[in-house]
N, C-alpha and C. Protein backbone atom coordinates (compact mmCIF):
# COMPACT_ATOMS: atom_id res chain seq x y z
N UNK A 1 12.72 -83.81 -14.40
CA UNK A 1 12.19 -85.14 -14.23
C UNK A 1 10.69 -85.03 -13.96
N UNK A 2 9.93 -85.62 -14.76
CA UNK A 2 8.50 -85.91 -14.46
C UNK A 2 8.19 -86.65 -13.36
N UNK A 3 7.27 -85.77 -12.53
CA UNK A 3 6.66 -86.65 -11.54
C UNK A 3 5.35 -87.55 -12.00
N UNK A 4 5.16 -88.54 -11.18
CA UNK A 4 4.05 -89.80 -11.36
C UNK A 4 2.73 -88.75 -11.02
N UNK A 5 2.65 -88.76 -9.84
CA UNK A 5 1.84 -88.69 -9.13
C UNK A 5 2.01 -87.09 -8.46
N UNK A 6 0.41 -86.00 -8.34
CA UNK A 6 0.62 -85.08 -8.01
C UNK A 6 -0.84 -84.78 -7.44
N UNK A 7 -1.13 -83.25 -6.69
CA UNK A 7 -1.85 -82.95 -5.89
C UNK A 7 -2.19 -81.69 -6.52
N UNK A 8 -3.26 -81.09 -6.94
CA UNK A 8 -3.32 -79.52 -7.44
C UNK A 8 -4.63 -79.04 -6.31
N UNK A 9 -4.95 -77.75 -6.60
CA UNK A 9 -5.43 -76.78 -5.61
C UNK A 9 -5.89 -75.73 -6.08
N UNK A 10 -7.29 -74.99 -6.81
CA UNK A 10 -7.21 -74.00 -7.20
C UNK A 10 -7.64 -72.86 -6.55
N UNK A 11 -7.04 -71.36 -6.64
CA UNK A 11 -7.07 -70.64 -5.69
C UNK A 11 -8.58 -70.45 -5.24
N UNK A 12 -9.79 -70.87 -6.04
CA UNK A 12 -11.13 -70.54 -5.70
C UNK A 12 -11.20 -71.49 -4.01
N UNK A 13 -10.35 -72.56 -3.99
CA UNK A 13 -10.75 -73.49 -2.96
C UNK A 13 -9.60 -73.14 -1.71
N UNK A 14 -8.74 -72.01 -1.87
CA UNK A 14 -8.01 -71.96 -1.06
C UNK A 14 -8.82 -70.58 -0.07
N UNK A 15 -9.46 -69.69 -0.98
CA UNK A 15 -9.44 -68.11 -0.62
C UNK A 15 -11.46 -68.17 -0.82
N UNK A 16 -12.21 -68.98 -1.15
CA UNK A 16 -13.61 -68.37 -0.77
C UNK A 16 -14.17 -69.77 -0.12
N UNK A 17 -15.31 -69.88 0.81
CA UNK A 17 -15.71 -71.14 1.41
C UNK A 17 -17.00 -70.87 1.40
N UNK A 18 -17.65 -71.82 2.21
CA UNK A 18 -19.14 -71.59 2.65
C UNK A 18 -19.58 -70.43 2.57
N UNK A 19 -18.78 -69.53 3.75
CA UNK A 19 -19.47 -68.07 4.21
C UNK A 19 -19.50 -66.80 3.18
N UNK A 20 -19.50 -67.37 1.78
CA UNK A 20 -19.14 -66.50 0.69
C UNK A 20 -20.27 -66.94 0.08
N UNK A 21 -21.48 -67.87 -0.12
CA UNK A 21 -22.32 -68.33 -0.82
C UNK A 21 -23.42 -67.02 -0.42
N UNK A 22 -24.19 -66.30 0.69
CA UNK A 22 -24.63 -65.56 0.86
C UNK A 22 -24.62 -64.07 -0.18
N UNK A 23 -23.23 -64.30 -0.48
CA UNK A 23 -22.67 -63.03 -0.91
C UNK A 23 -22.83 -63.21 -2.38
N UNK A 24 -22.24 -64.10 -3.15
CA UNK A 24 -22.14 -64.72 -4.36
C UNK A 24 -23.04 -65.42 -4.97
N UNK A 25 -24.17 -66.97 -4.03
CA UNK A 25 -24.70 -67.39 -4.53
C UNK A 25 -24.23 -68.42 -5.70
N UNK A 26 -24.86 -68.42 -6.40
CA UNK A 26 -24.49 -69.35 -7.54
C UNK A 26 -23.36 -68.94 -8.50
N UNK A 27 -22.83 -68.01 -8.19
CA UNK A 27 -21.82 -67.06 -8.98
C UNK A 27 -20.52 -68.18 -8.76
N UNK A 28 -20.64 -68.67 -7.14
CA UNK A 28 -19.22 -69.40 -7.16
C UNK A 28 -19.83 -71.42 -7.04
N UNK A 29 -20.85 -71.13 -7.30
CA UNK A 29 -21.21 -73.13 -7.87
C UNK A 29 -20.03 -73.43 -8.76
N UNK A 30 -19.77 -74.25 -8.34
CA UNK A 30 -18.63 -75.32 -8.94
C UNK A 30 -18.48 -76.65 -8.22
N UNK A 31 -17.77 -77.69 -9.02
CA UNK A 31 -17.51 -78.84 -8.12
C UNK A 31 -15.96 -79.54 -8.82
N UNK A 32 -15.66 -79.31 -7.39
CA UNK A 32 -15.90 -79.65 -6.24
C UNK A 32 -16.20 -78.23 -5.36
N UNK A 33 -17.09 -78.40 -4.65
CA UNK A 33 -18.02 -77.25 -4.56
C UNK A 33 -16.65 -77.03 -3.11
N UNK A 34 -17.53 -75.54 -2.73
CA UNK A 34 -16.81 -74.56 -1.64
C UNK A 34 -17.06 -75.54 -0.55
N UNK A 35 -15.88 -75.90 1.10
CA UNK A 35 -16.48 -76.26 1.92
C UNK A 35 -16.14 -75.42 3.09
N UNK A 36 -16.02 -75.56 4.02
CA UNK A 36 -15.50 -74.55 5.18
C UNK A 36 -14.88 -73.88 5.38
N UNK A 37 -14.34 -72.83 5.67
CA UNK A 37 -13.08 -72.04 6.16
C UNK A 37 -11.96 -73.16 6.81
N UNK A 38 -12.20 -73.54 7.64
CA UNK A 38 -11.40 -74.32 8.23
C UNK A 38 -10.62 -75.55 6.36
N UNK A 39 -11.66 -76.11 5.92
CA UNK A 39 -11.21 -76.49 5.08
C UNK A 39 -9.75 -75.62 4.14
N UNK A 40 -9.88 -74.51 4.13
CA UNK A 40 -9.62 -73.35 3.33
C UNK A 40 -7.63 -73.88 4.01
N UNK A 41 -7.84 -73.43 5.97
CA UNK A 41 -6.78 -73.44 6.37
C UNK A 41 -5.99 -74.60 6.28
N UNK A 42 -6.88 -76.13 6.04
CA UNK A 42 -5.87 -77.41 5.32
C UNK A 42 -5.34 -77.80 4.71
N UNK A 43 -6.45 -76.75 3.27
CA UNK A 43 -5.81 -76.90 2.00
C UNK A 43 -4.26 -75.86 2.23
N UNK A 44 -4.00 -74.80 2.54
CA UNK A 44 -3.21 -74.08 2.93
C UNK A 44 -2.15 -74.67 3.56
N UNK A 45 -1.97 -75.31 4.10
CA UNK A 45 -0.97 -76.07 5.19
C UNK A 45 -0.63 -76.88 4.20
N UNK A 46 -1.43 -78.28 3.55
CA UNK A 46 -0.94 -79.01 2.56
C UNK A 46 -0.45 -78.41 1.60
N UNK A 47 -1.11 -77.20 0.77
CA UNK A 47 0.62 -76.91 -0.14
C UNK A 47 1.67 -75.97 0.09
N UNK A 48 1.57 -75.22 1.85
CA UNK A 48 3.26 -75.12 1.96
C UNK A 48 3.80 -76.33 2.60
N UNK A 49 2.99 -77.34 2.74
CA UNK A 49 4.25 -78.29 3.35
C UNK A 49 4.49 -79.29 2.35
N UNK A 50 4.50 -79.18 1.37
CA UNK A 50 4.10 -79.67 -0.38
C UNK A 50 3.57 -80.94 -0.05
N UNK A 51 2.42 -81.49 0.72
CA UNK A 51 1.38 -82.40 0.03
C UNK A 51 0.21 -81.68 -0.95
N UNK A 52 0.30 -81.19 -1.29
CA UNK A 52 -0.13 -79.99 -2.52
C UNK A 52 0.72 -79.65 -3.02
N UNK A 53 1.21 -79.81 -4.62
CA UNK A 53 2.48 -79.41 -5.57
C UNK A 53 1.99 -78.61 -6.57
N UNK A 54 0.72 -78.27 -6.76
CA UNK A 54 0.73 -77.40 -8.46
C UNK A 54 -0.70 -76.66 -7.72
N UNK A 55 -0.93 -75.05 -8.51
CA UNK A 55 -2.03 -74.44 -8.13
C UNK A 55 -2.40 -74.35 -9.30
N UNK A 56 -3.96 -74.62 -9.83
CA UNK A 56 -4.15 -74.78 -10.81
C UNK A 56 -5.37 -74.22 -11.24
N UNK A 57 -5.97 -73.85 -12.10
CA UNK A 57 -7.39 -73.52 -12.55
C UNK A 57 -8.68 -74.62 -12.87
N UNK A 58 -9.92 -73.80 -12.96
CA UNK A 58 -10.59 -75.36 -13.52
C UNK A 58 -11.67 -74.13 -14.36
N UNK A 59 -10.46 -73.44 -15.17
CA UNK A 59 -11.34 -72.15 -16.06
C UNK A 59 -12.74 -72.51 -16.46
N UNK A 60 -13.93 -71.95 -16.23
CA UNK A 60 -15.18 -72.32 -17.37
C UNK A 60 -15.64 -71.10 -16.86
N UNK A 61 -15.68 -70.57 -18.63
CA UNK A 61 -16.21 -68.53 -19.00
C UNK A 61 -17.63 -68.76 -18.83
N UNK A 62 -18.35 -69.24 -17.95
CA UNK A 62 -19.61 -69.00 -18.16
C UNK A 62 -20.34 -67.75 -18.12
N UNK A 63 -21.10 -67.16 -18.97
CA UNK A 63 -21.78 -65.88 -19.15
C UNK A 63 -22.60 -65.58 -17.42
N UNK A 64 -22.79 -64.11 -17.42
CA UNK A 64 -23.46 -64.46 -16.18
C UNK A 64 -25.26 -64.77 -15.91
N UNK A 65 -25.96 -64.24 -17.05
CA UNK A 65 -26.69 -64.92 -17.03
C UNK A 65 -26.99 -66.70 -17.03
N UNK A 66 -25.81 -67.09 -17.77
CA UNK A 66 -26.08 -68.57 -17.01
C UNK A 66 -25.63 -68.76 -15.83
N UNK A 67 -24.51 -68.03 -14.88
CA UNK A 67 -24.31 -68.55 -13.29
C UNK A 67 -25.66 -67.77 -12.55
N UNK A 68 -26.39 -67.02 -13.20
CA UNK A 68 -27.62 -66.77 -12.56
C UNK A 68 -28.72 -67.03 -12.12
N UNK A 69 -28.79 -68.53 -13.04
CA UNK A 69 -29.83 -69.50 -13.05
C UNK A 69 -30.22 -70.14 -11.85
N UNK A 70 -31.27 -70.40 -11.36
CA UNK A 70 -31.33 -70.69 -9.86
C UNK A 70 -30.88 -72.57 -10.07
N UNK A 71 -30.20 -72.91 -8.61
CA UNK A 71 -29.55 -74.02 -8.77
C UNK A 71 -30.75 -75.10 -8.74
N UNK A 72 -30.55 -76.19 -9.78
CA UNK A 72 -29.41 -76.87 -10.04
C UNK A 72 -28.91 -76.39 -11.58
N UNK A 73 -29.75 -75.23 -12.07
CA UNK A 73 -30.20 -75.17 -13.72
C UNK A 73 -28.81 -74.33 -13.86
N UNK A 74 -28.04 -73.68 -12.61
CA UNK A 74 -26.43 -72.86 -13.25
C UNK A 74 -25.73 -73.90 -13.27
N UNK A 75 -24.40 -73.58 -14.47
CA UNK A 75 -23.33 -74.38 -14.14
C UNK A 75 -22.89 -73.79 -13.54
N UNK A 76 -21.64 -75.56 -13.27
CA UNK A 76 -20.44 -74.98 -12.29
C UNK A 76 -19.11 -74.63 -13.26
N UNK A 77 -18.51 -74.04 -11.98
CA UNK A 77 -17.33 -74.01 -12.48
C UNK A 77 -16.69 -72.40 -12.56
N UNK A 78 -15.73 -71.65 -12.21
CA UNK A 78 -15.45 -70.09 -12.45
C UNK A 78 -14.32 -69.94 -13.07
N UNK A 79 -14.44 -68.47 -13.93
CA UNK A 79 -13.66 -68.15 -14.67
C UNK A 79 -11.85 -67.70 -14.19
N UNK A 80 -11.74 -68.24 -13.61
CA UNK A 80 -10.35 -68.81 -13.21
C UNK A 80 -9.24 -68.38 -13.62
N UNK A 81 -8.93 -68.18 -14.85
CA UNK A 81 -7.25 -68.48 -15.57
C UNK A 81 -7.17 -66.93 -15.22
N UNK A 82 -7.12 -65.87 -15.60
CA UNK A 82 -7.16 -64.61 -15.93
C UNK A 82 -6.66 -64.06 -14.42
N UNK A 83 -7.25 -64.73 -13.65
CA UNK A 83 -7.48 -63.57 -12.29
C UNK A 83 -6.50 -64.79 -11.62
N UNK A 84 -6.13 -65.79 -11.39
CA UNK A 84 -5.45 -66.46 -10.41
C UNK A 84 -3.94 -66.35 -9.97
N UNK A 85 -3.13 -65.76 -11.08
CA UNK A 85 -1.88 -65.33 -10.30
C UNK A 85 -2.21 -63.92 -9.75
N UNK A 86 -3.02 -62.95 -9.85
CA UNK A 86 -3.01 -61.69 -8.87
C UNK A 86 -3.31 -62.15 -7.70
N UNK A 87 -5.08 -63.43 -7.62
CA UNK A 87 -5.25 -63.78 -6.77
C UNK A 87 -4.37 -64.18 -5.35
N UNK A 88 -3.08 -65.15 -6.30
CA UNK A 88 -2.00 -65.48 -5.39
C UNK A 88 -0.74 -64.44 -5.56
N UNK A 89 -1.07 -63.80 -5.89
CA UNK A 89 0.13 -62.64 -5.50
C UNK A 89 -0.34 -61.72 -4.47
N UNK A 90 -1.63 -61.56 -4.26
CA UNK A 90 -2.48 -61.20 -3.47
C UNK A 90 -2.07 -61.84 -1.78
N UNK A 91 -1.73 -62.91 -1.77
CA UNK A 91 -1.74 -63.50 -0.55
C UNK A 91 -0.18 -63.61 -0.30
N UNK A 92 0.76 -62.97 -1.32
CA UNK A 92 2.00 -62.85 -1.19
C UNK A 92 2.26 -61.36 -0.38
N UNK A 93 1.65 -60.61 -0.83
CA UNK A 93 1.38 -59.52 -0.21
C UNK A 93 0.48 -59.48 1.22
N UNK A 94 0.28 -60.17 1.48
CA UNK A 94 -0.82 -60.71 2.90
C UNK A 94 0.25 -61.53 4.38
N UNK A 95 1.19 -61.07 3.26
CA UNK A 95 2.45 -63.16 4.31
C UNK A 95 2.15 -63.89 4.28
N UNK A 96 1.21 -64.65 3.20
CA UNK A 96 0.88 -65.88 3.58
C UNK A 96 1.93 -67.24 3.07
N UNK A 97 2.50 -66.34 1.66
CA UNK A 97 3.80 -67.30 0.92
C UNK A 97 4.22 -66.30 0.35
N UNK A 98 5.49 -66.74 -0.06
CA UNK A 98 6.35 -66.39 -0.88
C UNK A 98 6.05 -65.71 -2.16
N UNK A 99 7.10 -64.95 -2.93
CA UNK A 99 6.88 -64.70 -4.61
C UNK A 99 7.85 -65.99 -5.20
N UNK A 100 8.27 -66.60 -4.55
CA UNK A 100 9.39 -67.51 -4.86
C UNK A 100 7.76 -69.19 -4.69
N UNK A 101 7.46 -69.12 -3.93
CA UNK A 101 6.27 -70.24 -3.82
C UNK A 101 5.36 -70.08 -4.86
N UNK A 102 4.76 -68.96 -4.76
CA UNK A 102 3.71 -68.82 -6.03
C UNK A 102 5.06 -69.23 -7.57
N UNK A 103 5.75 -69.01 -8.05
CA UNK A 103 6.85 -69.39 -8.77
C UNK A 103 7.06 -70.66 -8.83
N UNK A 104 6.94 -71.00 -7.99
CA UNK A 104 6.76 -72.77 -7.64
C UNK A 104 5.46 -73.45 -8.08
N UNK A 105 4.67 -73.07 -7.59
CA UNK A 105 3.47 -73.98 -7.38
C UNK A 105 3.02 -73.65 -8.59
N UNK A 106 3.13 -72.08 -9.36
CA UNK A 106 2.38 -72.45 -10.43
C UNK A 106 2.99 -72.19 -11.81
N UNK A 107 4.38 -72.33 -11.72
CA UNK A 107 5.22 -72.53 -13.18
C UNK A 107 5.90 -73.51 -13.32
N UNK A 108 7.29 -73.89 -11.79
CA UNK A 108 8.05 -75.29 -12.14
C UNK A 108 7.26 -76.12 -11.82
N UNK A 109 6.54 -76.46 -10.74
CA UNK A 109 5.54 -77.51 -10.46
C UNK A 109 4.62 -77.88 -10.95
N UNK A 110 4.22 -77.41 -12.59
CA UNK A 110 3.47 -77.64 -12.96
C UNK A 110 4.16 -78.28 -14.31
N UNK A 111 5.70 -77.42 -14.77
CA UNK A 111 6.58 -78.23 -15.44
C UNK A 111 6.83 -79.13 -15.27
N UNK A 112 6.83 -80.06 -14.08
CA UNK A 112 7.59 -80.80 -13.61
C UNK A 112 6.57 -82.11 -13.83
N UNK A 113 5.07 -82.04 -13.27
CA UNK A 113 3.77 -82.46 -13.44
C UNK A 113 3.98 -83.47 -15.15
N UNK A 114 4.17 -82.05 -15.84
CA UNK A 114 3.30 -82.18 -17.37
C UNK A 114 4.35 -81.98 -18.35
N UNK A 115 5.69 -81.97 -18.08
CA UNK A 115 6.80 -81.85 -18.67
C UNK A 115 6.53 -81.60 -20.28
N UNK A 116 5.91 -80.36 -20.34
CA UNK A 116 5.85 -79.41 -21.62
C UNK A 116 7.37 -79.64 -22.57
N UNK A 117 7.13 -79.54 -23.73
CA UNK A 117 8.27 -79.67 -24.46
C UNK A 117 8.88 -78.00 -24.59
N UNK A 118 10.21 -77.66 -24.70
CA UNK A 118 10.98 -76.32 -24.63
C UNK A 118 10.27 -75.29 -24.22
N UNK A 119 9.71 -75.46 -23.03
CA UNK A 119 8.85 -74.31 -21.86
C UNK A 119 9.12 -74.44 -20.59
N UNK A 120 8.76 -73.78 -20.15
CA UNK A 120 9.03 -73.53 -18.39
C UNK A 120 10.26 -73.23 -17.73
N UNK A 121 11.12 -72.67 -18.64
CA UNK A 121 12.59 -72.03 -18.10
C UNK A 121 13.26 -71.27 -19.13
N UNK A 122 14.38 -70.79 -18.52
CA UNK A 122 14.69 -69.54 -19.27
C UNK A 122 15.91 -70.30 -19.74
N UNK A 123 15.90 -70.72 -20.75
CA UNK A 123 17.25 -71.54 -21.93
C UNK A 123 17.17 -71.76 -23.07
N UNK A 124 17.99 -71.33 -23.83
CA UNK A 124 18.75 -71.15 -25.02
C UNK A 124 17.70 -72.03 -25.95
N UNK A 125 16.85 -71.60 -26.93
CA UNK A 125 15.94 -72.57 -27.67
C UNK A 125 14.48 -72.69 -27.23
N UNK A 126 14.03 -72.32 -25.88
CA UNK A 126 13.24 -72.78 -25.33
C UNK A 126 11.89 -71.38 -25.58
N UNK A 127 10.73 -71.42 -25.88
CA UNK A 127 9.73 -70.59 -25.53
C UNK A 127 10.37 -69.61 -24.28
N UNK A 128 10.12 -67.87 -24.94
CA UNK A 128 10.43 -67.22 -23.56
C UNK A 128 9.33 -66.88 -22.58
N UNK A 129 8.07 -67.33 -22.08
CA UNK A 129 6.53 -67.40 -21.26
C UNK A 129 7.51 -66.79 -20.08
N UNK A 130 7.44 -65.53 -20.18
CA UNK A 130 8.03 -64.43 -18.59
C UNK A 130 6.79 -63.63 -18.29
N UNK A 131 6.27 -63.37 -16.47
CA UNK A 131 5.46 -63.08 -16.56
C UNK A 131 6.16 -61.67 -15.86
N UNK A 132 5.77 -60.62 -15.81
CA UNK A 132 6.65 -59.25 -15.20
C UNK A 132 5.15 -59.09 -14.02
N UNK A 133 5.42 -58.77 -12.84
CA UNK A 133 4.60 -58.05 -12.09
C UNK A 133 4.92 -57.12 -11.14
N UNK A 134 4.04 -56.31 -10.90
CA UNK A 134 4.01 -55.19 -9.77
C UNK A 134 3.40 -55.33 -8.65
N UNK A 135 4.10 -55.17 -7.13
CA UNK A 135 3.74 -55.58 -6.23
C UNK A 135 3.56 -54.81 -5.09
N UNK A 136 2.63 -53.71 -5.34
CA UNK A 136 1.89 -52.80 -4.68
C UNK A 136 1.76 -53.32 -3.08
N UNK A 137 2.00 -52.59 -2.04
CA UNK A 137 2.02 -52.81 -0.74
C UNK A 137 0.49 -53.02 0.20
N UNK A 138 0.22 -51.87 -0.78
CA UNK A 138 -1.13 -50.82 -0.23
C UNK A 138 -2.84 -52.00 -0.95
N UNK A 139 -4.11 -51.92 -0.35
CA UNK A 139 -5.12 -52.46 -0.92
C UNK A 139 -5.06 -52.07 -2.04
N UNK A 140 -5.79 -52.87 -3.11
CA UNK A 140 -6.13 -52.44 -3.82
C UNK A 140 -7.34 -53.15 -4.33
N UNK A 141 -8.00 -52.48 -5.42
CA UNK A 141 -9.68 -52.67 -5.82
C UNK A 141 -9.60 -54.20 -6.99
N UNK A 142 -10.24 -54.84 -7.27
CA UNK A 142 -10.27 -55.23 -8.62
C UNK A 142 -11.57 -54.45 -9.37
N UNK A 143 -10.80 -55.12 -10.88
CA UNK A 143 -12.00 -54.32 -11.78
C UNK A 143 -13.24 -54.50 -12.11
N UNK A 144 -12.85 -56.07 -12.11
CA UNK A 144 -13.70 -57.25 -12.76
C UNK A 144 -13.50 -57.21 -14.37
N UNK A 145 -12.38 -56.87 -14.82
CA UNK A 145 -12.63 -56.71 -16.40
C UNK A 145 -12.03 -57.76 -16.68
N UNK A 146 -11.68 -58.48 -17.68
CA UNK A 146 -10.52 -59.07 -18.15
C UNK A 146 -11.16 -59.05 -19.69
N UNK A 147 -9.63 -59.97 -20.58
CA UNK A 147 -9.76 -60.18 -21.55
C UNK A 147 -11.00 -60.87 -22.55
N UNK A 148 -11.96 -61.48 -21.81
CA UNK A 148 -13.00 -62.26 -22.14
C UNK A 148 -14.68 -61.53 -22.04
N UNK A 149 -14.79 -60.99 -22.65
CA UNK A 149 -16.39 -60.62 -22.54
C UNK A 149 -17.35 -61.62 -22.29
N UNK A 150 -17.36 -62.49 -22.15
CA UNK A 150 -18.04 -63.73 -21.40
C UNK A 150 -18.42 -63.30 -20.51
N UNK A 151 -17.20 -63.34 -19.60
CA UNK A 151 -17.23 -63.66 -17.90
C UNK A 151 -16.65 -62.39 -17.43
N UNK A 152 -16.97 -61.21 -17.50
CA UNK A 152 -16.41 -59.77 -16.77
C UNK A 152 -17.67 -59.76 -15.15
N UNK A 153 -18.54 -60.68 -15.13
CA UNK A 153 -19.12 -60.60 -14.23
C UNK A 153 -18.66 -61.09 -12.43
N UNK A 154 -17.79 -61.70 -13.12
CA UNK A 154 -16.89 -62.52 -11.75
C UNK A 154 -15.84 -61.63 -11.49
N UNK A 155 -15.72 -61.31 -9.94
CA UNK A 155 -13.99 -60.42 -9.46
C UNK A 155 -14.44 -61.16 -7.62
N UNK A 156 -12.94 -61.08 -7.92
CA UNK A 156 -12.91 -61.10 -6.17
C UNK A 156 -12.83 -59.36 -5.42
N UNK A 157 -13.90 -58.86 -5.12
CA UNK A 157 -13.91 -57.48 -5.34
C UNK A 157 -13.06 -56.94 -3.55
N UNK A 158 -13.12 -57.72 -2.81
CA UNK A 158 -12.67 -57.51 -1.57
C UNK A 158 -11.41 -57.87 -1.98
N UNK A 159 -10.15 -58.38 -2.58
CA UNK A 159 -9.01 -59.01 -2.38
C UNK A 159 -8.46 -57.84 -2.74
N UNK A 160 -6.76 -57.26 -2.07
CA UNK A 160 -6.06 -57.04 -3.32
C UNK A 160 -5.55 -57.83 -4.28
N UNK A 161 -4.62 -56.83 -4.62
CA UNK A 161 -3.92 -57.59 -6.03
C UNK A 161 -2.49 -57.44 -5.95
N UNK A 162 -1.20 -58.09 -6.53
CA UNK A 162 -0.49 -57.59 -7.40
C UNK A 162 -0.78 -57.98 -8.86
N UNK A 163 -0.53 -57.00 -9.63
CA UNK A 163 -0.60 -56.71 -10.88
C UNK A 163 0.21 -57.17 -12.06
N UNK A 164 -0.12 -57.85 -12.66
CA UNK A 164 0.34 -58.71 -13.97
C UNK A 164 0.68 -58.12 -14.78
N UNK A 165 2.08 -57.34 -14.84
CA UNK A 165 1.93 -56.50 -15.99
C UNK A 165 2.62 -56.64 -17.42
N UNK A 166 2.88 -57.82 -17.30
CA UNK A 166 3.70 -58.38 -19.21
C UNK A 166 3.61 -59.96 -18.61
């Protein structure tokens, strides 16, 4: 059943705030721009107590010479899609939620949102979109690589990960 009305959240606004602009700079300009830590811990509360239902991206590959541009001349916006389920598998590995929540928030709840035609479950006819991952205990590094030569300039280099591996 399609829902009306919904709430999304993307992991840039859950996991970096203010006290990351020093570090990053214009690397993480976007809008709706970063606001407090404390902000960080509301958004957090609202989607395990589901007034927040879908975690979502707001992808834009910008090269890094353009997030380099002194503000207002960078865009906004970060390269998002690629890195956001390690991101939140990352915080599965932390206790912060579930592998069963991240499963939620960002496959049925987003089915449920945008009710895709023969996707988002495992039945007879339907697209098979399975994601396989590995869920390493221990820190681990990111690379900063991904599939896009655009944007290899962006990593969350302090986070771990679990690993996306099919």
């Amino acid at each position: 059943m399609r829902q009306r009305r919904s709430h999304h959240v993307c992991p840039h606004h859950l996991l970096l705030n203010t006290g990351d602009y020093p570090r990053l700079g214009s690397l993480i300009q976007m809008n709706r721009s970063l606001k407090t830590e404390q902000d960080n811990q509301q958004l957090w509360q609202a989607l395990l107590d589901g007034r927040i239902q879908v975690i979502a991206t707001d992808h834009a590959p910008h090269t890094l010479e353009e997030k380099q541009q002194p503000y207002p001349a960078s865009p906004s916006g970060l390269p998002a899609v690629e890195n956001s389920l390690a991101l939140m598998l990352d915080q599965v590995n932390r206790g912060r939620c579930s592998l069963q929540q991240i499963a939620h928030w960002m496959s049925d709840a987003p089915a449920r949102v945008w009710d895709p035609v023969d996707k988002c479950r495992i039945h007879v006819g339907y697209d098979a979109d399975l994601v396989l991952v590995d869920m390493p205990k221990g820190p681990q590094r990111a690379t900063g690589t991904s599939s896009s030569r655009k944007h290899r300039y962006f990593r969350f280099d302090d986070r771990g990960h679990g690993y996306v591996v099919l």
